[in-house]
PDBML (XML) file of the C-alpha atoms, coordinates in Angstrom:
<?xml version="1.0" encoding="UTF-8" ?>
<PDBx:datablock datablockName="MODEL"
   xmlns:PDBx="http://pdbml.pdb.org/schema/pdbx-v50.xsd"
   xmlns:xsi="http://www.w3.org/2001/XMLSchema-instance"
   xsi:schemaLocation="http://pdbml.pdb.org/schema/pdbx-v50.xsd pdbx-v50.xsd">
   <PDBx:atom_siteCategory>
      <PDBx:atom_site id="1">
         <PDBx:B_iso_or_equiv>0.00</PDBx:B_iso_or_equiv>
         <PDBx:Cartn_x>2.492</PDBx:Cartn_x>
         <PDBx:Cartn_y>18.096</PDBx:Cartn_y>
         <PDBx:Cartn_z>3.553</PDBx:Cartn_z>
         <PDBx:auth_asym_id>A</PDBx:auth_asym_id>
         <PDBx:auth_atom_id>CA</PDBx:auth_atom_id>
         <PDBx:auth_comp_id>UNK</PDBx:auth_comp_id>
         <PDBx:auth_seq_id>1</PDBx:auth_seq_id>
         <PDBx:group_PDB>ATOM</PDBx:group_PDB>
         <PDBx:label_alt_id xsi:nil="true" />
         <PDBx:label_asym_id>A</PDBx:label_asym_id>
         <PDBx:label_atom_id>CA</PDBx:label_atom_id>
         <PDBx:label_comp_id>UNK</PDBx:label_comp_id>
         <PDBx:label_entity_id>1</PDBx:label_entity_id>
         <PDBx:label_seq_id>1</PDBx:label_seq_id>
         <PDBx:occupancy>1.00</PDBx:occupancy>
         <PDBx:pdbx_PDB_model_num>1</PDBx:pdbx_PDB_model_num>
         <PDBx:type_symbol>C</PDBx:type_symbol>
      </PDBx:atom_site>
      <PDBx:atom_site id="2">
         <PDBx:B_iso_or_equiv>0.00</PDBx:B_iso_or_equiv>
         <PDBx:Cartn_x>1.563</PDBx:Cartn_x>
         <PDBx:Cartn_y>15.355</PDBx:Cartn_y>
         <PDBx:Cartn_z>1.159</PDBx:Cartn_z>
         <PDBx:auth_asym_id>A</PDBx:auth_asym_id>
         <PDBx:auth_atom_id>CA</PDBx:auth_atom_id>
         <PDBx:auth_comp_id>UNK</PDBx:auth_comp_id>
         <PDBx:auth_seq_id>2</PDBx:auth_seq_id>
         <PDBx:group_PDB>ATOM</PDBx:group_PDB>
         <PDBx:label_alt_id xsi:nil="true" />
         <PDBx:label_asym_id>A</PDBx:label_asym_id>
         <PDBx:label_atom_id>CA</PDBx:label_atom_id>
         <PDBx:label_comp_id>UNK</PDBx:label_comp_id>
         <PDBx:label_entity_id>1</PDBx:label_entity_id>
         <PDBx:label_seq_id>2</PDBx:label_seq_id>
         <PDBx:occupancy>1.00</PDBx:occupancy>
         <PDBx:pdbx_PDB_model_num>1</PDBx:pdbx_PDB_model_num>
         <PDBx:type_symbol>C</PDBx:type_symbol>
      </PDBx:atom_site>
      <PDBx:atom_site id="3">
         <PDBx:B_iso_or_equiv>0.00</PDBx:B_iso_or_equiv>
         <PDBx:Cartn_x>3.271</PDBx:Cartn_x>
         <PDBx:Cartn_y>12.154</PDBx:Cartn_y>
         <PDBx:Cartn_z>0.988</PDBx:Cartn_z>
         <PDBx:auth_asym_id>A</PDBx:auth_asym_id>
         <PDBx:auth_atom_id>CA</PDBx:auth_atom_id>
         <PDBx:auth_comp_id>UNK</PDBx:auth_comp_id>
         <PDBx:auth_seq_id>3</PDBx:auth_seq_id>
         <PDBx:group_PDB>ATOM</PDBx:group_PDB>
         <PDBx:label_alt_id xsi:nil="true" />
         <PDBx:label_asym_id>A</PDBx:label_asym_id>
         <PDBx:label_atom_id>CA</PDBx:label_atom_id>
         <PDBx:label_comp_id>UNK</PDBx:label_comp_id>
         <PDBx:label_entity_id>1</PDBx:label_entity_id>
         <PDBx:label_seq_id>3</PDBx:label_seq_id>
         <PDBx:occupancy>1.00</PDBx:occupancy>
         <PDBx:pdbx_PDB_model_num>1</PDBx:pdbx_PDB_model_num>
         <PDBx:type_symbol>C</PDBx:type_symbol>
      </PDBx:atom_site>
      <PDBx:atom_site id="4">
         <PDBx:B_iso_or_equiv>0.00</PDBx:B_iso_or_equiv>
         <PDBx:Cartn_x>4.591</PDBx:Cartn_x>
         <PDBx:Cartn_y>9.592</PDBx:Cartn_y>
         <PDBx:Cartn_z>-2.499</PDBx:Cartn_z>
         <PDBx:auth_asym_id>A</PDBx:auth_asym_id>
         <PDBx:auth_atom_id>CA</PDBx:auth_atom_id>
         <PDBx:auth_comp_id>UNK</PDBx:auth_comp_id>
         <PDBx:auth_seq_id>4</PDBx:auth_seq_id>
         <PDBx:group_PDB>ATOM</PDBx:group_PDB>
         <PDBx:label_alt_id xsi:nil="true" />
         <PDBx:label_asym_id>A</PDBx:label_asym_id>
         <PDBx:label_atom_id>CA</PDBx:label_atom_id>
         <PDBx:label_comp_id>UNK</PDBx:label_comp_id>
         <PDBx:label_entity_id>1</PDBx:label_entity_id>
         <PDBx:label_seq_id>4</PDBx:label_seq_id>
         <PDBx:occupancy>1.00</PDBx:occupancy>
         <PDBx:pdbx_PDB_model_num>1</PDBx:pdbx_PDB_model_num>
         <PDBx:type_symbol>C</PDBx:type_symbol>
      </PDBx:atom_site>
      <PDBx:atom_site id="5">
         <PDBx:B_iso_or_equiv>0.00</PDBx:B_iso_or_equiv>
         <PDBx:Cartn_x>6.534</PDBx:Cartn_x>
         <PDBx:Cartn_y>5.828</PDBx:Cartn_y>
         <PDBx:Cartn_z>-1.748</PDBx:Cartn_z>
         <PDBx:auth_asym_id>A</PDBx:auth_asym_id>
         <PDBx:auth_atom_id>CA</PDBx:auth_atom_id>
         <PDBx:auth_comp_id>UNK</PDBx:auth_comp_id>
         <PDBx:auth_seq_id>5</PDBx:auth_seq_id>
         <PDBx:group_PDB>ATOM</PDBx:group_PDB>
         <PDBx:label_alt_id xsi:nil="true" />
         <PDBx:label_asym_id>A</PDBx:label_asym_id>
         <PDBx:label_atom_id>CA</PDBx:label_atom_id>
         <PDBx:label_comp_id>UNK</PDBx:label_comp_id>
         <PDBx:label_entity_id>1</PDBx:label_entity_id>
         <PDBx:label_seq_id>5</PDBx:label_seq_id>
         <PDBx:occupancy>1.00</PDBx:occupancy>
         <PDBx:pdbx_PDB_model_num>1</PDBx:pdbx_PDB_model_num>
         <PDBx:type_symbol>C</PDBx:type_symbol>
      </PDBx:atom_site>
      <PDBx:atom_site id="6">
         <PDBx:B_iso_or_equiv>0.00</PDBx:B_iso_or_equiv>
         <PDBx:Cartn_x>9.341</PDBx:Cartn_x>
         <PDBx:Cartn_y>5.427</PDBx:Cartn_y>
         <PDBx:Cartn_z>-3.973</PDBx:Cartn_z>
         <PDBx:auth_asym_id>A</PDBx:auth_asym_id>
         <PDBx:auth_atom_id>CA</PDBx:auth_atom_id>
         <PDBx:auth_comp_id>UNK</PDBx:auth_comp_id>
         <PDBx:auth_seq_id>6</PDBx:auth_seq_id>
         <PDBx:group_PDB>ATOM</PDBx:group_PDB>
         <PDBx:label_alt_id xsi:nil="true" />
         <PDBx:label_asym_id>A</PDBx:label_asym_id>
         <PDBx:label_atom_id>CA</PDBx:label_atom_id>
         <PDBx:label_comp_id>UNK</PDBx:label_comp_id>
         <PDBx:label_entity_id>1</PDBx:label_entity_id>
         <PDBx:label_seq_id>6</PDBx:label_seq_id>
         <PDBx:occupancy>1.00</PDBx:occupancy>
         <PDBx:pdbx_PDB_model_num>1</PDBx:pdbx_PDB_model_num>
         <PDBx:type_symbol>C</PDBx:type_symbol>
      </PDBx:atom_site>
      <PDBx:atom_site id="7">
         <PDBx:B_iso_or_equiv>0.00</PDBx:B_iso_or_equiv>
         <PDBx:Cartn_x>9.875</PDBx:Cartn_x>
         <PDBx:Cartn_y>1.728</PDBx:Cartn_y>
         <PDBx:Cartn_z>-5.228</PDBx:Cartn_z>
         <PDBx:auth_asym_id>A</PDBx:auth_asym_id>
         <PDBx:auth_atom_id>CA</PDBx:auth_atom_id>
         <PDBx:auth_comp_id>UNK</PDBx:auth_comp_id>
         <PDBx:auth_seq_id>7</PDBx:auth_seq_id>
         <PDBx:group_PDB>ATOM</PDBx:group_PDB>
         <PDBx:label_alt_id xsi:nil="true" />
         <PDBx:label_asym_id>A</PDBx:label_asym_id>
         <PDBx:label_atom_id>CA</PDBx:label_atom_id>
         <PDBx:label_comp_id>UNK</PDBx:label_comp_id>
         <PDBx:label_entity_id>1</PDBx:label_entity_id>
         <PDBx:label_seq_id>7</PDBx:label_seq_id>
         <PDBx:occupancy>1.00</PDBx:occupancy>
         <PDBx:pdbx_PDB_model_num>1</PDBx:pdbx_PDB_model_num>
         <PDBx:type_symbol>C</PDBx:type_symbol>
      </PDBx:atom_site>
      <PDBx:atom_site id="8">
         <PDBx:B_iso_or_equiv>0.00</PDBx:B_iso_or_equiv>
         <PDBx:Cartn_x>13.534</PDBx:Cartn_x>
         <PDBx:Cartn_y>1.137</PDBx:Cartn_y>
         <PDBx:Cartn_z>-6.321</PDBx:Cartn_z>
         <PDBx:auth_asym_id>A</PDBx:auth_asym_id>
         <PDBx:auth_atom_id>CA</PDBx:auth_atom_id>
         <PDBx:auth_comp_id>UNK</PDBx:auth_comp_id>
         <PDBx:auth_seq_id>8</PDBx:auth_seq_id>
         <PDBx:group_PDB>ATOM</PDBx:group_PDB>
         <PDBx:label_alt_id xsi:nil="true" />
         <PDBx:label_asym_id>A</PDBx:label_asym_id>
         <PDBx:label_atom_id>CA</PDBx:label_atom_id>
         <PDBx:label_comp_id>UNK</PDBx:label_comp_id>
         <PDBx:label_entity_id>1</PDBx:label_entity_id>
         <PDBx:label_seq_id>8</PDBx:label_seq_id>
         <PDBx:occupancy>1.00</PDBx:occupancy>
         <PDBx:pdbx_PDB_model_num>1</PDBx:pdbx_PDB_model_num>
         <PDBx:type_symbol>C</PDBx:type_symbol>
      </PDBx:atom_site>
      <PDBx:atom_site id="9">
         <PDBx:B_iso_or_equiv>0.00</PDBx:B_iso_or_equiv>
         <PDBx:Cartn_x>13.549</PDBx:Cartn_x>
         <PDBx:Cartn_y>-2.460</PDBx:Cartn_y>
         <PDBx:Cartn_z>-8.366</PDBx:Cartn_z>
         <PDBx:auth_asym_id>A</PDBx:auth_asym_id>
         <PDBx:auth_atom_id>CA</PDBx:auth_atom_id>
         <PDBx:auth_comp_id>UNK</PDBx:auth_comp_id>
         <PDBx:auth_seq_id>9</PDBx:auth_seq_id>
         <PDBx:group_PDB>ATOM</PDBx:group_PDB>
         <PDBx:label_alt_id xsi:nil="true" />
         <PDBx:label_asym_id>A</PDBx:label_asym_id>
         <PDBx:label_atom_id>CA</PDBx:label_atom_id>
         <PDBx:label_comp_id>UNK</PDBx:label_comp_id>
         <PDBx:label_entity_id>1</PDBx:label_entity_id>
         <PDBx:label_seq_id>9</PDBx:label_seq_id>
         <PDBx:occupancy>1.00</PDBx:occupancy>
         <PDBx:pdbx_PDB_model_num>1</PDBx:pdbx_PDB_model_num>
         <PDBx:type_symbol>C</PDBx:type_symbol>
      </PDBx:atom_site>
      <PDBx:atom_site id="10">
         <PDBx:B_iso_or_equiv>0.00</PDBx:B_iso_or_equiv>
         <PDBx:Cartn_x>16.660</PDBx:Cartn_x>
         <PDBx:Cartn_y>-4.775</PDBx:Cartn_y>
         <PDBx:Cartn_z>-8.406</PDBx:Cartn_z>
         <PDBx:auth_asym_id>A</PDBx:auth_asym_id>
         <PDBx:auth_atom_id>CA</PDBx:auth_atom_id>
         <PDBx:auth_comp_id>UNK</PDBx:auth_comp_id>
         <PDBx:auth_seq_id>10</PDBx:auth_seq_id>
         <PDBx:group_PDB>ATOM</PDBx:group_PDB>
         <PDBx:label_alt_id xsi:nil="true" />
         <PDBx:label_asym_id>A</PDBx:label_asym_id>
         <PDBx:label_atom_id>CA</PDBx:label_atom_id>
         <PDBx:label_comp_id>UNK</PDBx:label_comp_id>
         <PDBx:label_entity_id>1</PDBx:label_entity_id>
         <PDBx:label_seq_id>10</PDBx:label_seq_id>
         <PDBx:occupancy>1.00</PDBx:occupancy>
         <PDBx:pdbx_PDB_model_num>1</PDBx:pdbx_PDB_model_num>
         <PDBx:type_symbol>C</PDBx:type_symbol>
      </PDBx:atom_site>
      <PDBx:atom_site id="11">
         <PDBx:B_iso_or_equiv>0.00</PDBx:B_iso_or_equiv>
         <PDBx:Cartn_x>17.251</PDBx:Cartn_x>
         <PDBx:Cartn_y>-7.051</PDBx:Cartn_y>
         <PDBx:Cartn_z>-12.013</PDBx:Cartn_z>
         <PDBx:auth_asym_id>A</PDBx:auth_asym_id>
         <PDBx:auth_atom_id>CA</PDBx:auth_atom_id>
         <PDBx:auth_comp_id>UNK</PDBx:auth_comp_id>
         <PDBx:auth_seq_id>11</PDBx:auth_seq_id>
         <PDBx:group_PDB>ATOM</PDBx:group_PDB>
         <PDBx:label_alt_id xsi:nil="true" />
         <PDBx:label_asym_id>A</PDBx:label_asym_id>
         <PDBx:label_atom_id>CA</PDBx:label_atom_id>
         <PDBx:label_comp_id>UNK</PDBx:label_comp_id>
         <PDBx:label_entity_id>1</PDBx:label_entity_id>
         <PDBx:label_seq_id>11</PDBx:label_seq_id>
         <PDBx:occupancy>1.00</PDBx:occupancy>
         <PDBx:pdbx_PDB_model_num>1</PDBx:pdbx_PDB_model_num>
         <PDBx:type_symbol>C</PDBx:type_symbol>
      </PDBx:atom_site>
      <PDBx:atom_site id="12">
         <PDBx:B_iso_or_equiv>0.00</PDBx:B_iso_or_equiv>
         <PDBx:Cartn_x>20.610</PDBx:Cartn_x>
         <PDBx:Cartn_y>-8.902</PDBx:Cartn_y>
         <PDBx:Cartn_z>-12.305</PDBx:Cartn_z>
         <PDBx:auth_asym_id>A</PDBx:auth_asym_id>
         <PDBx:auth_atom_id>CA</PDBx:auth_atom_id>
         <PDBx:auth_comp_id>UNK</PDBx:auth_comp_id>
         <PDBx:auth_seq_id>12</PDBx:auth_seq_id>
         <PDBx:group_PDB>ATOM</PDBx:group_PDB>
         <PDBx:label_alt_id xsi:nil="true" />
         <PDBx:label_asym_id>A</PDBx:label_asym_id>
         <PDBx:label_atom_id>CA</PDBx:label_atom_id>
         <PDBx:label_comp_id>UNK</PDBx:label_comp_id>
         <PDBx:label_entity_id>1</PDBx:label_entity_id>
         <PDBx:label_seq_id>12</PDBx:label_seq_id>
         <PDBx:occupancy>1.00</PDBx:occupancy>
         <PDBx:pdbx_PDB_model_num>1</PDBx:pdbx_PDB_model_num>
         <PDBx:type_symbol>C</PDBx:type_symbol>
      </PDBx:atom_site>
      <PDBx:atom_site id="13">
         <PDBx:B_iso_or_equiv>0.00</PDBx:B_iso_or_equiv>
         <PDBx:Cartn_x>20.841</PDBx:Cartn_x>
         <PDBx:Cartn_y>-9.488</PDBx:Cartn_y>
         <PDBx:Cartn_z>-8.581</PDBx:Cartn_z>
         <PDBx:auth_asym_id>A</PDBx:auth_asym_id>
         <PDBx:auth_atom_id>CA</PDBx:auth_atom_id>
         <PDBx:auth_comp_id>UNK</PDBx:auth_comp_id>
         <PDBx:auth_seq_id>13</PDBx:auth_seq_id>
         <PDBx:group_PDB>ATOM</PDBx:group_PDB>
         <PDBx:label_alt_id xsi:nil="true" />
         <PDBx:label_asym_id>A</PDBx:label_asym_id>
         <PDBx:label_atom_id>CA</PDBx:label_atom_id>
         <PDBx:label_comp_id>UNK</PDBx:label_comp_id>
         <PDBx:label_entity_id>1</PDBx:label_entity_id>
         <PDBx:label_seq_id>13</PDBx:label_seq_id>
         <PDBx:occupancy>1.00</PDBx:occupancy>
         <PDBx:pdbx_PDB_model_num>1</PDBx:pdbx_PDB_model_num>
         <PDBx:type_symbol>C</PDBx:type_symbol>
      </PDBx:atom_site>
      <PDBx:atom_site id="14">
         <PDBx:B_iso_or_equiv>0.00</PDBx:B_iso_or_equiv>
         <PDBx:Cartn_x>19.583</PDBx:Cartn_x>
         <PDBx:Cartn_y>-9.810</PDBx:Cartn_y>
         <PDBx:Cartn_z>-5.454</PDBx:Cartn_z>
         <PDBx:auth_asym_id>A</PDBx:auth_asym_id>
         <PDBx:auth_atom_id>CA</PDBx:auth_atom_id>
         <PDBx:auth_comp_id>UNK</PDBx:auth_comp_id>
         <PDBx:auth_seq_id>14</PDBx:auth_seq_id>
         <PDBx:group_PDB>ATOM</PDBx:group_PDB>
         <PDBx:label_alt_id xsi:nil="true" />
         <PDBx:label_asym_id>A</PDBx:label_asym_id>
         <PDBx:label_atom_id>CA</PDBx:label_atom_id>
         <PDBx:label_comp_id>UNK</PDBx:label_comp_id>
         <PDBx:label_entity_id>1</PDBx:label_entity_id>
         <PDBx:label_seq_id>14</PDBx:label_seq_id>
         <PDBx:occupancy>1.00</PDBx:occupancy>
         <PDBx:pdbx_PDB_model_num>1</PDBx:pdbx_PDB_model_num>
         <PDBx:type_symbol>C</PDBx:type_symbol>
      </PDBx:atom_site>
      <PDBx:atom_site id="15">
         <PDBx:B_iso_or_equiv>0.00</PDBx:B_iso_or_equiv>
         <PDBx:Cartn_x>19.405</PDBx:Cartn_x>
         <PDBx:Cartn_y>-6.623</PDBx:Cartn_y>
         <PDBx:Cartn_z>-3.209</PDBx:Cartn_z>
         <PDBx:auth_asym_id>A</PDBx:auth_asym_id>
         <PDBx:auth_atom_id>CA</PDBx:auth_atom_id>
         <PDBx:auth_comp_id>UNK</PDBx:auth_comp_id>
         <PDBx:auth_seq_id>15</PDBx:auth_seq_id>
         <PDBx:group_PDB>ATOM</PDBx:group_PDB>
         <PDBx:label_alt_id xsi:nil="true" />
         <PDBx:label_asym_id>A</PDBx:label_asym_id>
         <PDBx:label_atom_id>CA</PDBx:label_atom_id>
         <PDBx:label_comp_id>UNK</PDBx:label_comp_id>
         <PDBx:label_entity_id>1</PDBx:label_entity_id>
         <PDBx:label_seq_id>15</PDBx:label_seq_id>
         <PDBx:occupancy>1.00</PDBx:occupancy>
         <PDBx:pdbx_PDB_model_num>1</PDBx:pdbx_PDB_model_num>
         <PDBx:type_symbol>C</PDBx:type_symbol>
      </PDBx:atom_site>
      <PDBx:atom_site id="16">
         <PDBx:B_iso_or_equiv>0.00</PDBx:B_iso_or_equiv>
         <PDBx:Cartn_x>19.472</PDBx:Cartn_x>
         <PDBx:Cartn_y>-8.702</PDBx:Cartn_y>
         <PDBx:Cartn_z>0.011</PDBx:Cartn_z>
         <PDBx:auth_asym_id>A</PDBx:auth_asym_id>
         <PDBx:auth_atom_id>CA</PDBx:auth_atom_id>
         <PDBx:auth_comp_id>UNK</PDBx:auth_comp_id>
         <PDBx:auth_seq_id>16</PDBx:auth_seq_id>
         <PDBx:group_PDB>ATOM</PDBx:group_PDB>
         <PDBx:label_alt_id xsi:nil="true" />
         <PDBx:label_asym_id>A</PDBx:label_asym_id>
         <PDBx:label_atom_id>CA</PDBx:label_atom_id>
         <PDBx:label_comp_id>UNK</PDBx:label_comp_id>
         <PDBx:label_entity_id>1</PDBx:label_entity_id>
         <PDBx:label_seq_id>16</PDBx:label_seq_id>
         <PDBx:occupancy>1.00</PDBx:occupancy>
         <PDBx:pdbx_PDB_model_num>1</PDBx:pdbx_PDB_model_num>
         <PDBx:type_symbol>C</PDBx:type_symbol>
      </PDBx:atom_site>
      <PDBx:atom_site id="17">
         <PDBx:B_iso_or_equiv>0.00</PDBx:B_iso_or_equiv>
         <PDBx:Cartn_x>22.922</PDBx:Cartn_x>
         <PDBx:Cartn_y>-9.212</PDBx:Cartn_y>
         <PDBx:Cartn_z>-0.681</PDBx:Cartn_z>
         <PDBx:auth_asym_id>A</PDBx:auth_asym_id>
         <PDBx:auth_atom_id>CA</PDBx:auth_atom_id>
         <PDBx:auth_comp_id>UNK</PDBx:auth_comp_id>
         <PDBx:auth_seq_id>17</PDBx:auth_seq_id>
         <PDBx:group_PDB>ATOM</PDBx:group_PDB>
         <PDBx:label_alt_id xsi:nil="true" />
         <PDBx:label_asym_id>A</PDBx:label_asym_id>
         <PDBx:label_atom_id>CA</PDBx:label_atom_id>
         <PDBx:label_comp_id>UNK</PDBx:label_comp_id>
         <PDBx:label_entity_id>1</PDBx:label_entity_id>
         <PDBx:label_seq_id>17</PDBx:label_seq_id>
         <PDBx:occupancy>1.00</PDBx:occupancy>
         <PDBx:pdbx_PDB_model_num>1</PDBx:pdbx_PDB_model_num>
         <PDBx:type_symbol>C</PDBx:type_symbol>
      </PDBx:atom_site>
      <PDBx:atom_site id="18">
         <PDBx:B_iso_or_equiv>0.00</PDBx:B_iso_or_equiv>
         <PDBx:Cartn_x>23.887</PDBx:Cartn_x>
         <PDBx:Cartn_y>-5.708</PDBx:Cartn_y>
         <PDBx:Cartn_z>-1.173</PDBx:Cartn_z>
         <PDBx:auth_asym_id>A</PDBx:auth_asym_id>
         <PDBx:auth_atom_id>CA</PDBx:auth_atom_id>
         <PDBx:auth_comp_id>UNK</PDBx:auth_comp_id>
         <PDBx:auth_seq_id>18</PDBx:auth_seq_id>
         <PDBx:group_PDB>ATOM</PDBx:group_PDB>
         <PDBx:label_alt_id xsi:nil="true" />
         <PDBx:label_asym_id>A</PDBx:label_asym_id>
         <PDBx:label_atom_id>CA</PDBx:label_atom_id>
         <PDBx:label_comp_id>UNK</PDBx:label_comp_id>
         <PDBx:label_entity_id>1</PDBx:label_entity_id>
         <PDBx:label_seq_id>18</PDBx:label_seq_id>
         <PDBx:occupancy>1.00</PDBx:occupancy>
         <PDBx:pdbx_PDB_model_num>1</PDBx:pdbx_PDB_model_num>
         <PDBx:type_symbol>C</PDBx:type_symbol>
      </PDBx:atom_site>
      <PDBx:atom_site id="19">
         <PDBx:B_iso_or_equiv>0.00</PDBx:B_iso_or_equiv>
         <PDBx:Cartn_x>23.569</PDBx:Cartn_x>
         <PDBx:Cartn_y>-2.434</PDBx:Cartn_y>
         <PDBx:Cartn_z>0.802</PDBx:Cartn_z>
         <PDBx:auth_asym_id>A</PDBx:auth_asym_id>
         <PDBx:auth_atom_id>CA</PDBx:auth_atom_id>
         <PDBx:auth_comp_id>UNK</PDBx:auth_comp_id>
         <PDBx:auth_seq_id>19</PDBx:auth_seq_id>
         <PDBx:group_PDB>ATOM</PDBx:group_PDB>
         <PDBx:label_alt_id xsi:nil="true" />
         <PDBx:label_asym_id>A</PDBx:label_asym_id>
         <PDBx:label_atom_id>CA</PDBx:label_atom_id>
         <PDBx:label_comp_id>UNK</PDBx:label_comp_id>
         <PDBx:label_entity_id>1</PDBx:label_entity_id>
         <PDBx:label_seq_id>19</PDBx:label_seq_id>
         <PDBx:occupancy>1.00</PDBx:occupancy>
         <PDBx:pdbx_PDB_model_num>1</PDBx:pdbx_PDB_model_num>
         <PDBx:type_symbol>C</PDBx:type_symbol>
      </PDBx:atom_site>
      <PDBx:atom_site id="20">
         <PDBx:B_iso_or_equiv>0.00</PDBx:B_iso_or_equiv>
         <PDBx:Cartn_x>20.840</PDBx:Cartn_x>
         <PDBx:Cartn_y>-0.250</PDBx:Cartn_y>
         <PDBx:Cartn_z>-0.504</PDBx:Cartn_z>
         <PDBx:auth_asym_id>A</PDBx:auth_asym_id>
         <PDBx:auth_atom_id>CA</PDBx:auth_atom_id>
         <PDBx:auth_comp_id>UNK</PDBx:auth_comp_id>
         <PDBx:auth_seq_id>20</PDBx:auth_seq_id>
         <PDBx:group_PDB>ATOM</PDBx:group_PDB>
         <PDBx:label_alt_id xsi:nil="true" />
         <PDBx:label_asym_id>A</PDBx:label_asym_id>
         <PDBx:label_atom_id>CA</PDBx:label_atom_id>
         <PDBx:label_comp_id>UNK</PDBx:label_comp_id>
         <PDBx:label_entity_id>1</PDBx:label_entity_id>
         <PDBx:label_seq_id>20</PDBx:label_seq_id>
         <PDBx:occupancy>1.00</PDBx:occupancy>
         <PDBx:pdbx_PDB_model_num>1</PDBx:pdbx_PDB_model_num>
         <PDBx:type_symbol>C</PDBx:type_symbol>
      </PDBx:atom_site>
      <PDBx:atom_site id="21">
         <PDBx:B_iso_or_equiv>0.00</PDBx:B_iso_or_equiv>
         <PDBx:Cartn_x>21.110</PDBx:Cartn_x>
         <PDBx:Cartn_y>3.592</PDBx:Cartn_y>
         <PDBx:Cartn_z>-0.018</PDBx:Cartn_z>
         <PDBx:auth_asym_id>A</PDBx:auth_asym_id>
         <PDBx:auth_atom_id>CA</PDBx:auth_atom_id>
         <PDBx:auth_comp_id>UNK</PDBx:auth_comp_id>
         <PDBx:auth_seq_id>21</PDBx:auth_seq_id>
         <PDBx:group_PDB>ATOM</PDBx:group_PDB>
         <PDBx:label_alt_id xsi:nil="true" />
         <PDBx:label_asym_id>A</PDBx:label_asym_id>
         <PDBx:label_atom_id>CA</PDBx:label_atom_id>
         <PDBx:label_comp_id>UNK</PDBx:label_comp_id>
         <PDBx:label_entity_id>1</PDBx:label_entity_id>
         <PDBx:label_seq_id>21</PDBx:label_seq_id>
         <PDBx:occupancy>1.00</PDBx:occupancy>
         <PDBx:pdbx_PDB_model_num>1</PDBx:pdbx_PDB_model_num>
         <PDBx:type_symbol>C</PDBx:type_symbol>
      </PDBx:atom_site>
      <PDBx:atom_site id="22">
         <PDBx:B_iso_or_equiv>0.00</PDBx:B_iso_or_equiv>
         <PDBx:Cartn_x>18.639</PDBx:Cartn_x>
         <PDBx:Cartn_y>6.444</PDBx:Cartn_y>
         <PDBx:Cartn_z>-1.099</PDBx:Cartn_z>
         <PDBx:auth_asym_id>A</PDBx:auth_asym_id>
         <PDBx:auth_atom_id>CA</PDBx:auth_atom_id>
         <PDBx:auth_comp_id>UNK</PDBx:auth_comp_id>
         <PDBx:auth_seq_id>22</PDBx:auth_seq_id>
         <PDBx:group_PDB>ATOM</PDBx:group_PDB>
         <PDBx:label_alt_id xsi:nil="true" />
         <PDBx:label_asym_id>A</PDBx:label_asym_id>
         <PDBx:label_atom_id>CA</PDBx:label_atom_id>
         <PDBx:label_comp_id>UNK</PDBx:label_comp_id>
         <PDBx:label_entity_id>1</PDBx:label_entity_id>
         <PDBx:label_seq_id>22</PDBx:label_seq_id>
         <PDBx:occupancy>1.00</PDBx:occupancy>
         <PDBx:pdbx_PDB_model_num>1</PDBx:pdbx_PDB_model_num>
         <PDBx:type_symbol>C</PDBx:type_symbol>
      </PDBx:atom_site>
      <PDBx:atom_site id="23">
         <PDBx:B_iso_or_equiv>0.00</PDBx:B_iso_or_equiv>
         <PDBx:Cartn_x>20.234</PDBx:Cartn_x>
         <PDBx:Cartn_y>9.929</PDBx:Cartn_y>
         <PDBx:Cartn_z>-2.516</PDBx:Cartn_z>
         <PDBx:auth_asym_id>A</PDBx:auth_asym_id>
         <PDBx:auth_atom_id>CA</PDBx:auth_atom_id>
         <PDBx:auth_comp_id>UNK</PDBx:auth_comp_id>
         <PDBx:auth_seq_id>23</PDBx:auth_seq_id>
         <PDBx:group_PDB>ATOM</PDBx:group_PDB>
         <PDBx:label_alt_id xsi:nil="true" />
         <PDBx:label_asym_id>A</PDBx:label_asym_id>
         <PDBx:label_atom_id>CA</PDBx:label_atom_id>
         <PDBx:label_comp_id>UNK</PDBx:label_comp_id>
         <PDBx:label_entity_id>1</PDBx:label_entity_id>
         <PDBx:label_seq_id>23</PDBx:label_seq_id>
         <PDBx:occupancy>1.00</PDBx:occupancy>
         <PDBx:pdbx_PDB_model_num>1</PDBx:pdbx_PDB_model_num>
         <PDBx:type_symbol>C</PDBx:type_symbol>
      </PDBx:atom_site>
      <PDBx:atom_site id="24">
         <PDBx:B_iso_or_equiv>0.00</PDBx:B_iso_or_equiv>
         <PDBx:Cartn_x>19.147</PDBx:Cartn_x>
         <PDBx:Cartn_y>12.886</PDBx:Cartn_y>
         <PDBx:Cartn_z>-4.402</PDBx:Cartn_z>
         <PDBx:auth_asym_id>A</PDBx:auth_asym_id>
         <PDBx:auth_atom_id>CA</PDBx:auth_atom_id>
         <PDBx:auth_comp_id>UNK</PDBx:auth_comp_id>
         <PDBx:auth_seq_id>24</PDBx:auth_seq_id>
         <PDBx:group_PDB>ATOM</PDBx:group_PDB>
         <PDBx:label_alt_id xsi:nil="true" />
         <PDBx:label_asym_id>A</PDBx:label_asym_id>
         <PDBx:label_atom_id>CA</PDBx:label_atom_id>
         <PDBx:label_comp_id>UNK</PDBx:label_comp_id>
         <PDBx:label_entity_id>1</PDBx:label_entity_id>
         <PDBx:label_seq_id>24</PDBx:label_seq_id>
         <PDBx:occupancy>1.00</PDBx:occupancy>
         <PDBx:pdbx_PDB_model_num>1</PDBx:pdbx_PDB_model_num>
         <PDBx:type_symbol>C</PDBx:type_symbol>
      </PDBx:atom_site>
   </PDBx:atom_siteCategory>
</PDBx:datablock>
């Protein structure tokens, strides 16, 4: 029931330019 925000941090580029996808 609780909740957490992942953060996922680009270096080397810029993620505008790329498709960003979440797995586990």
């Amino acid at each position: 029931g609780g909740s957490l925000r992942l953060s996922c941090a680009a270096s080397g580029f810029t993620l505008d330019t790329y498709a960003i996808g979440w797995f586990r």
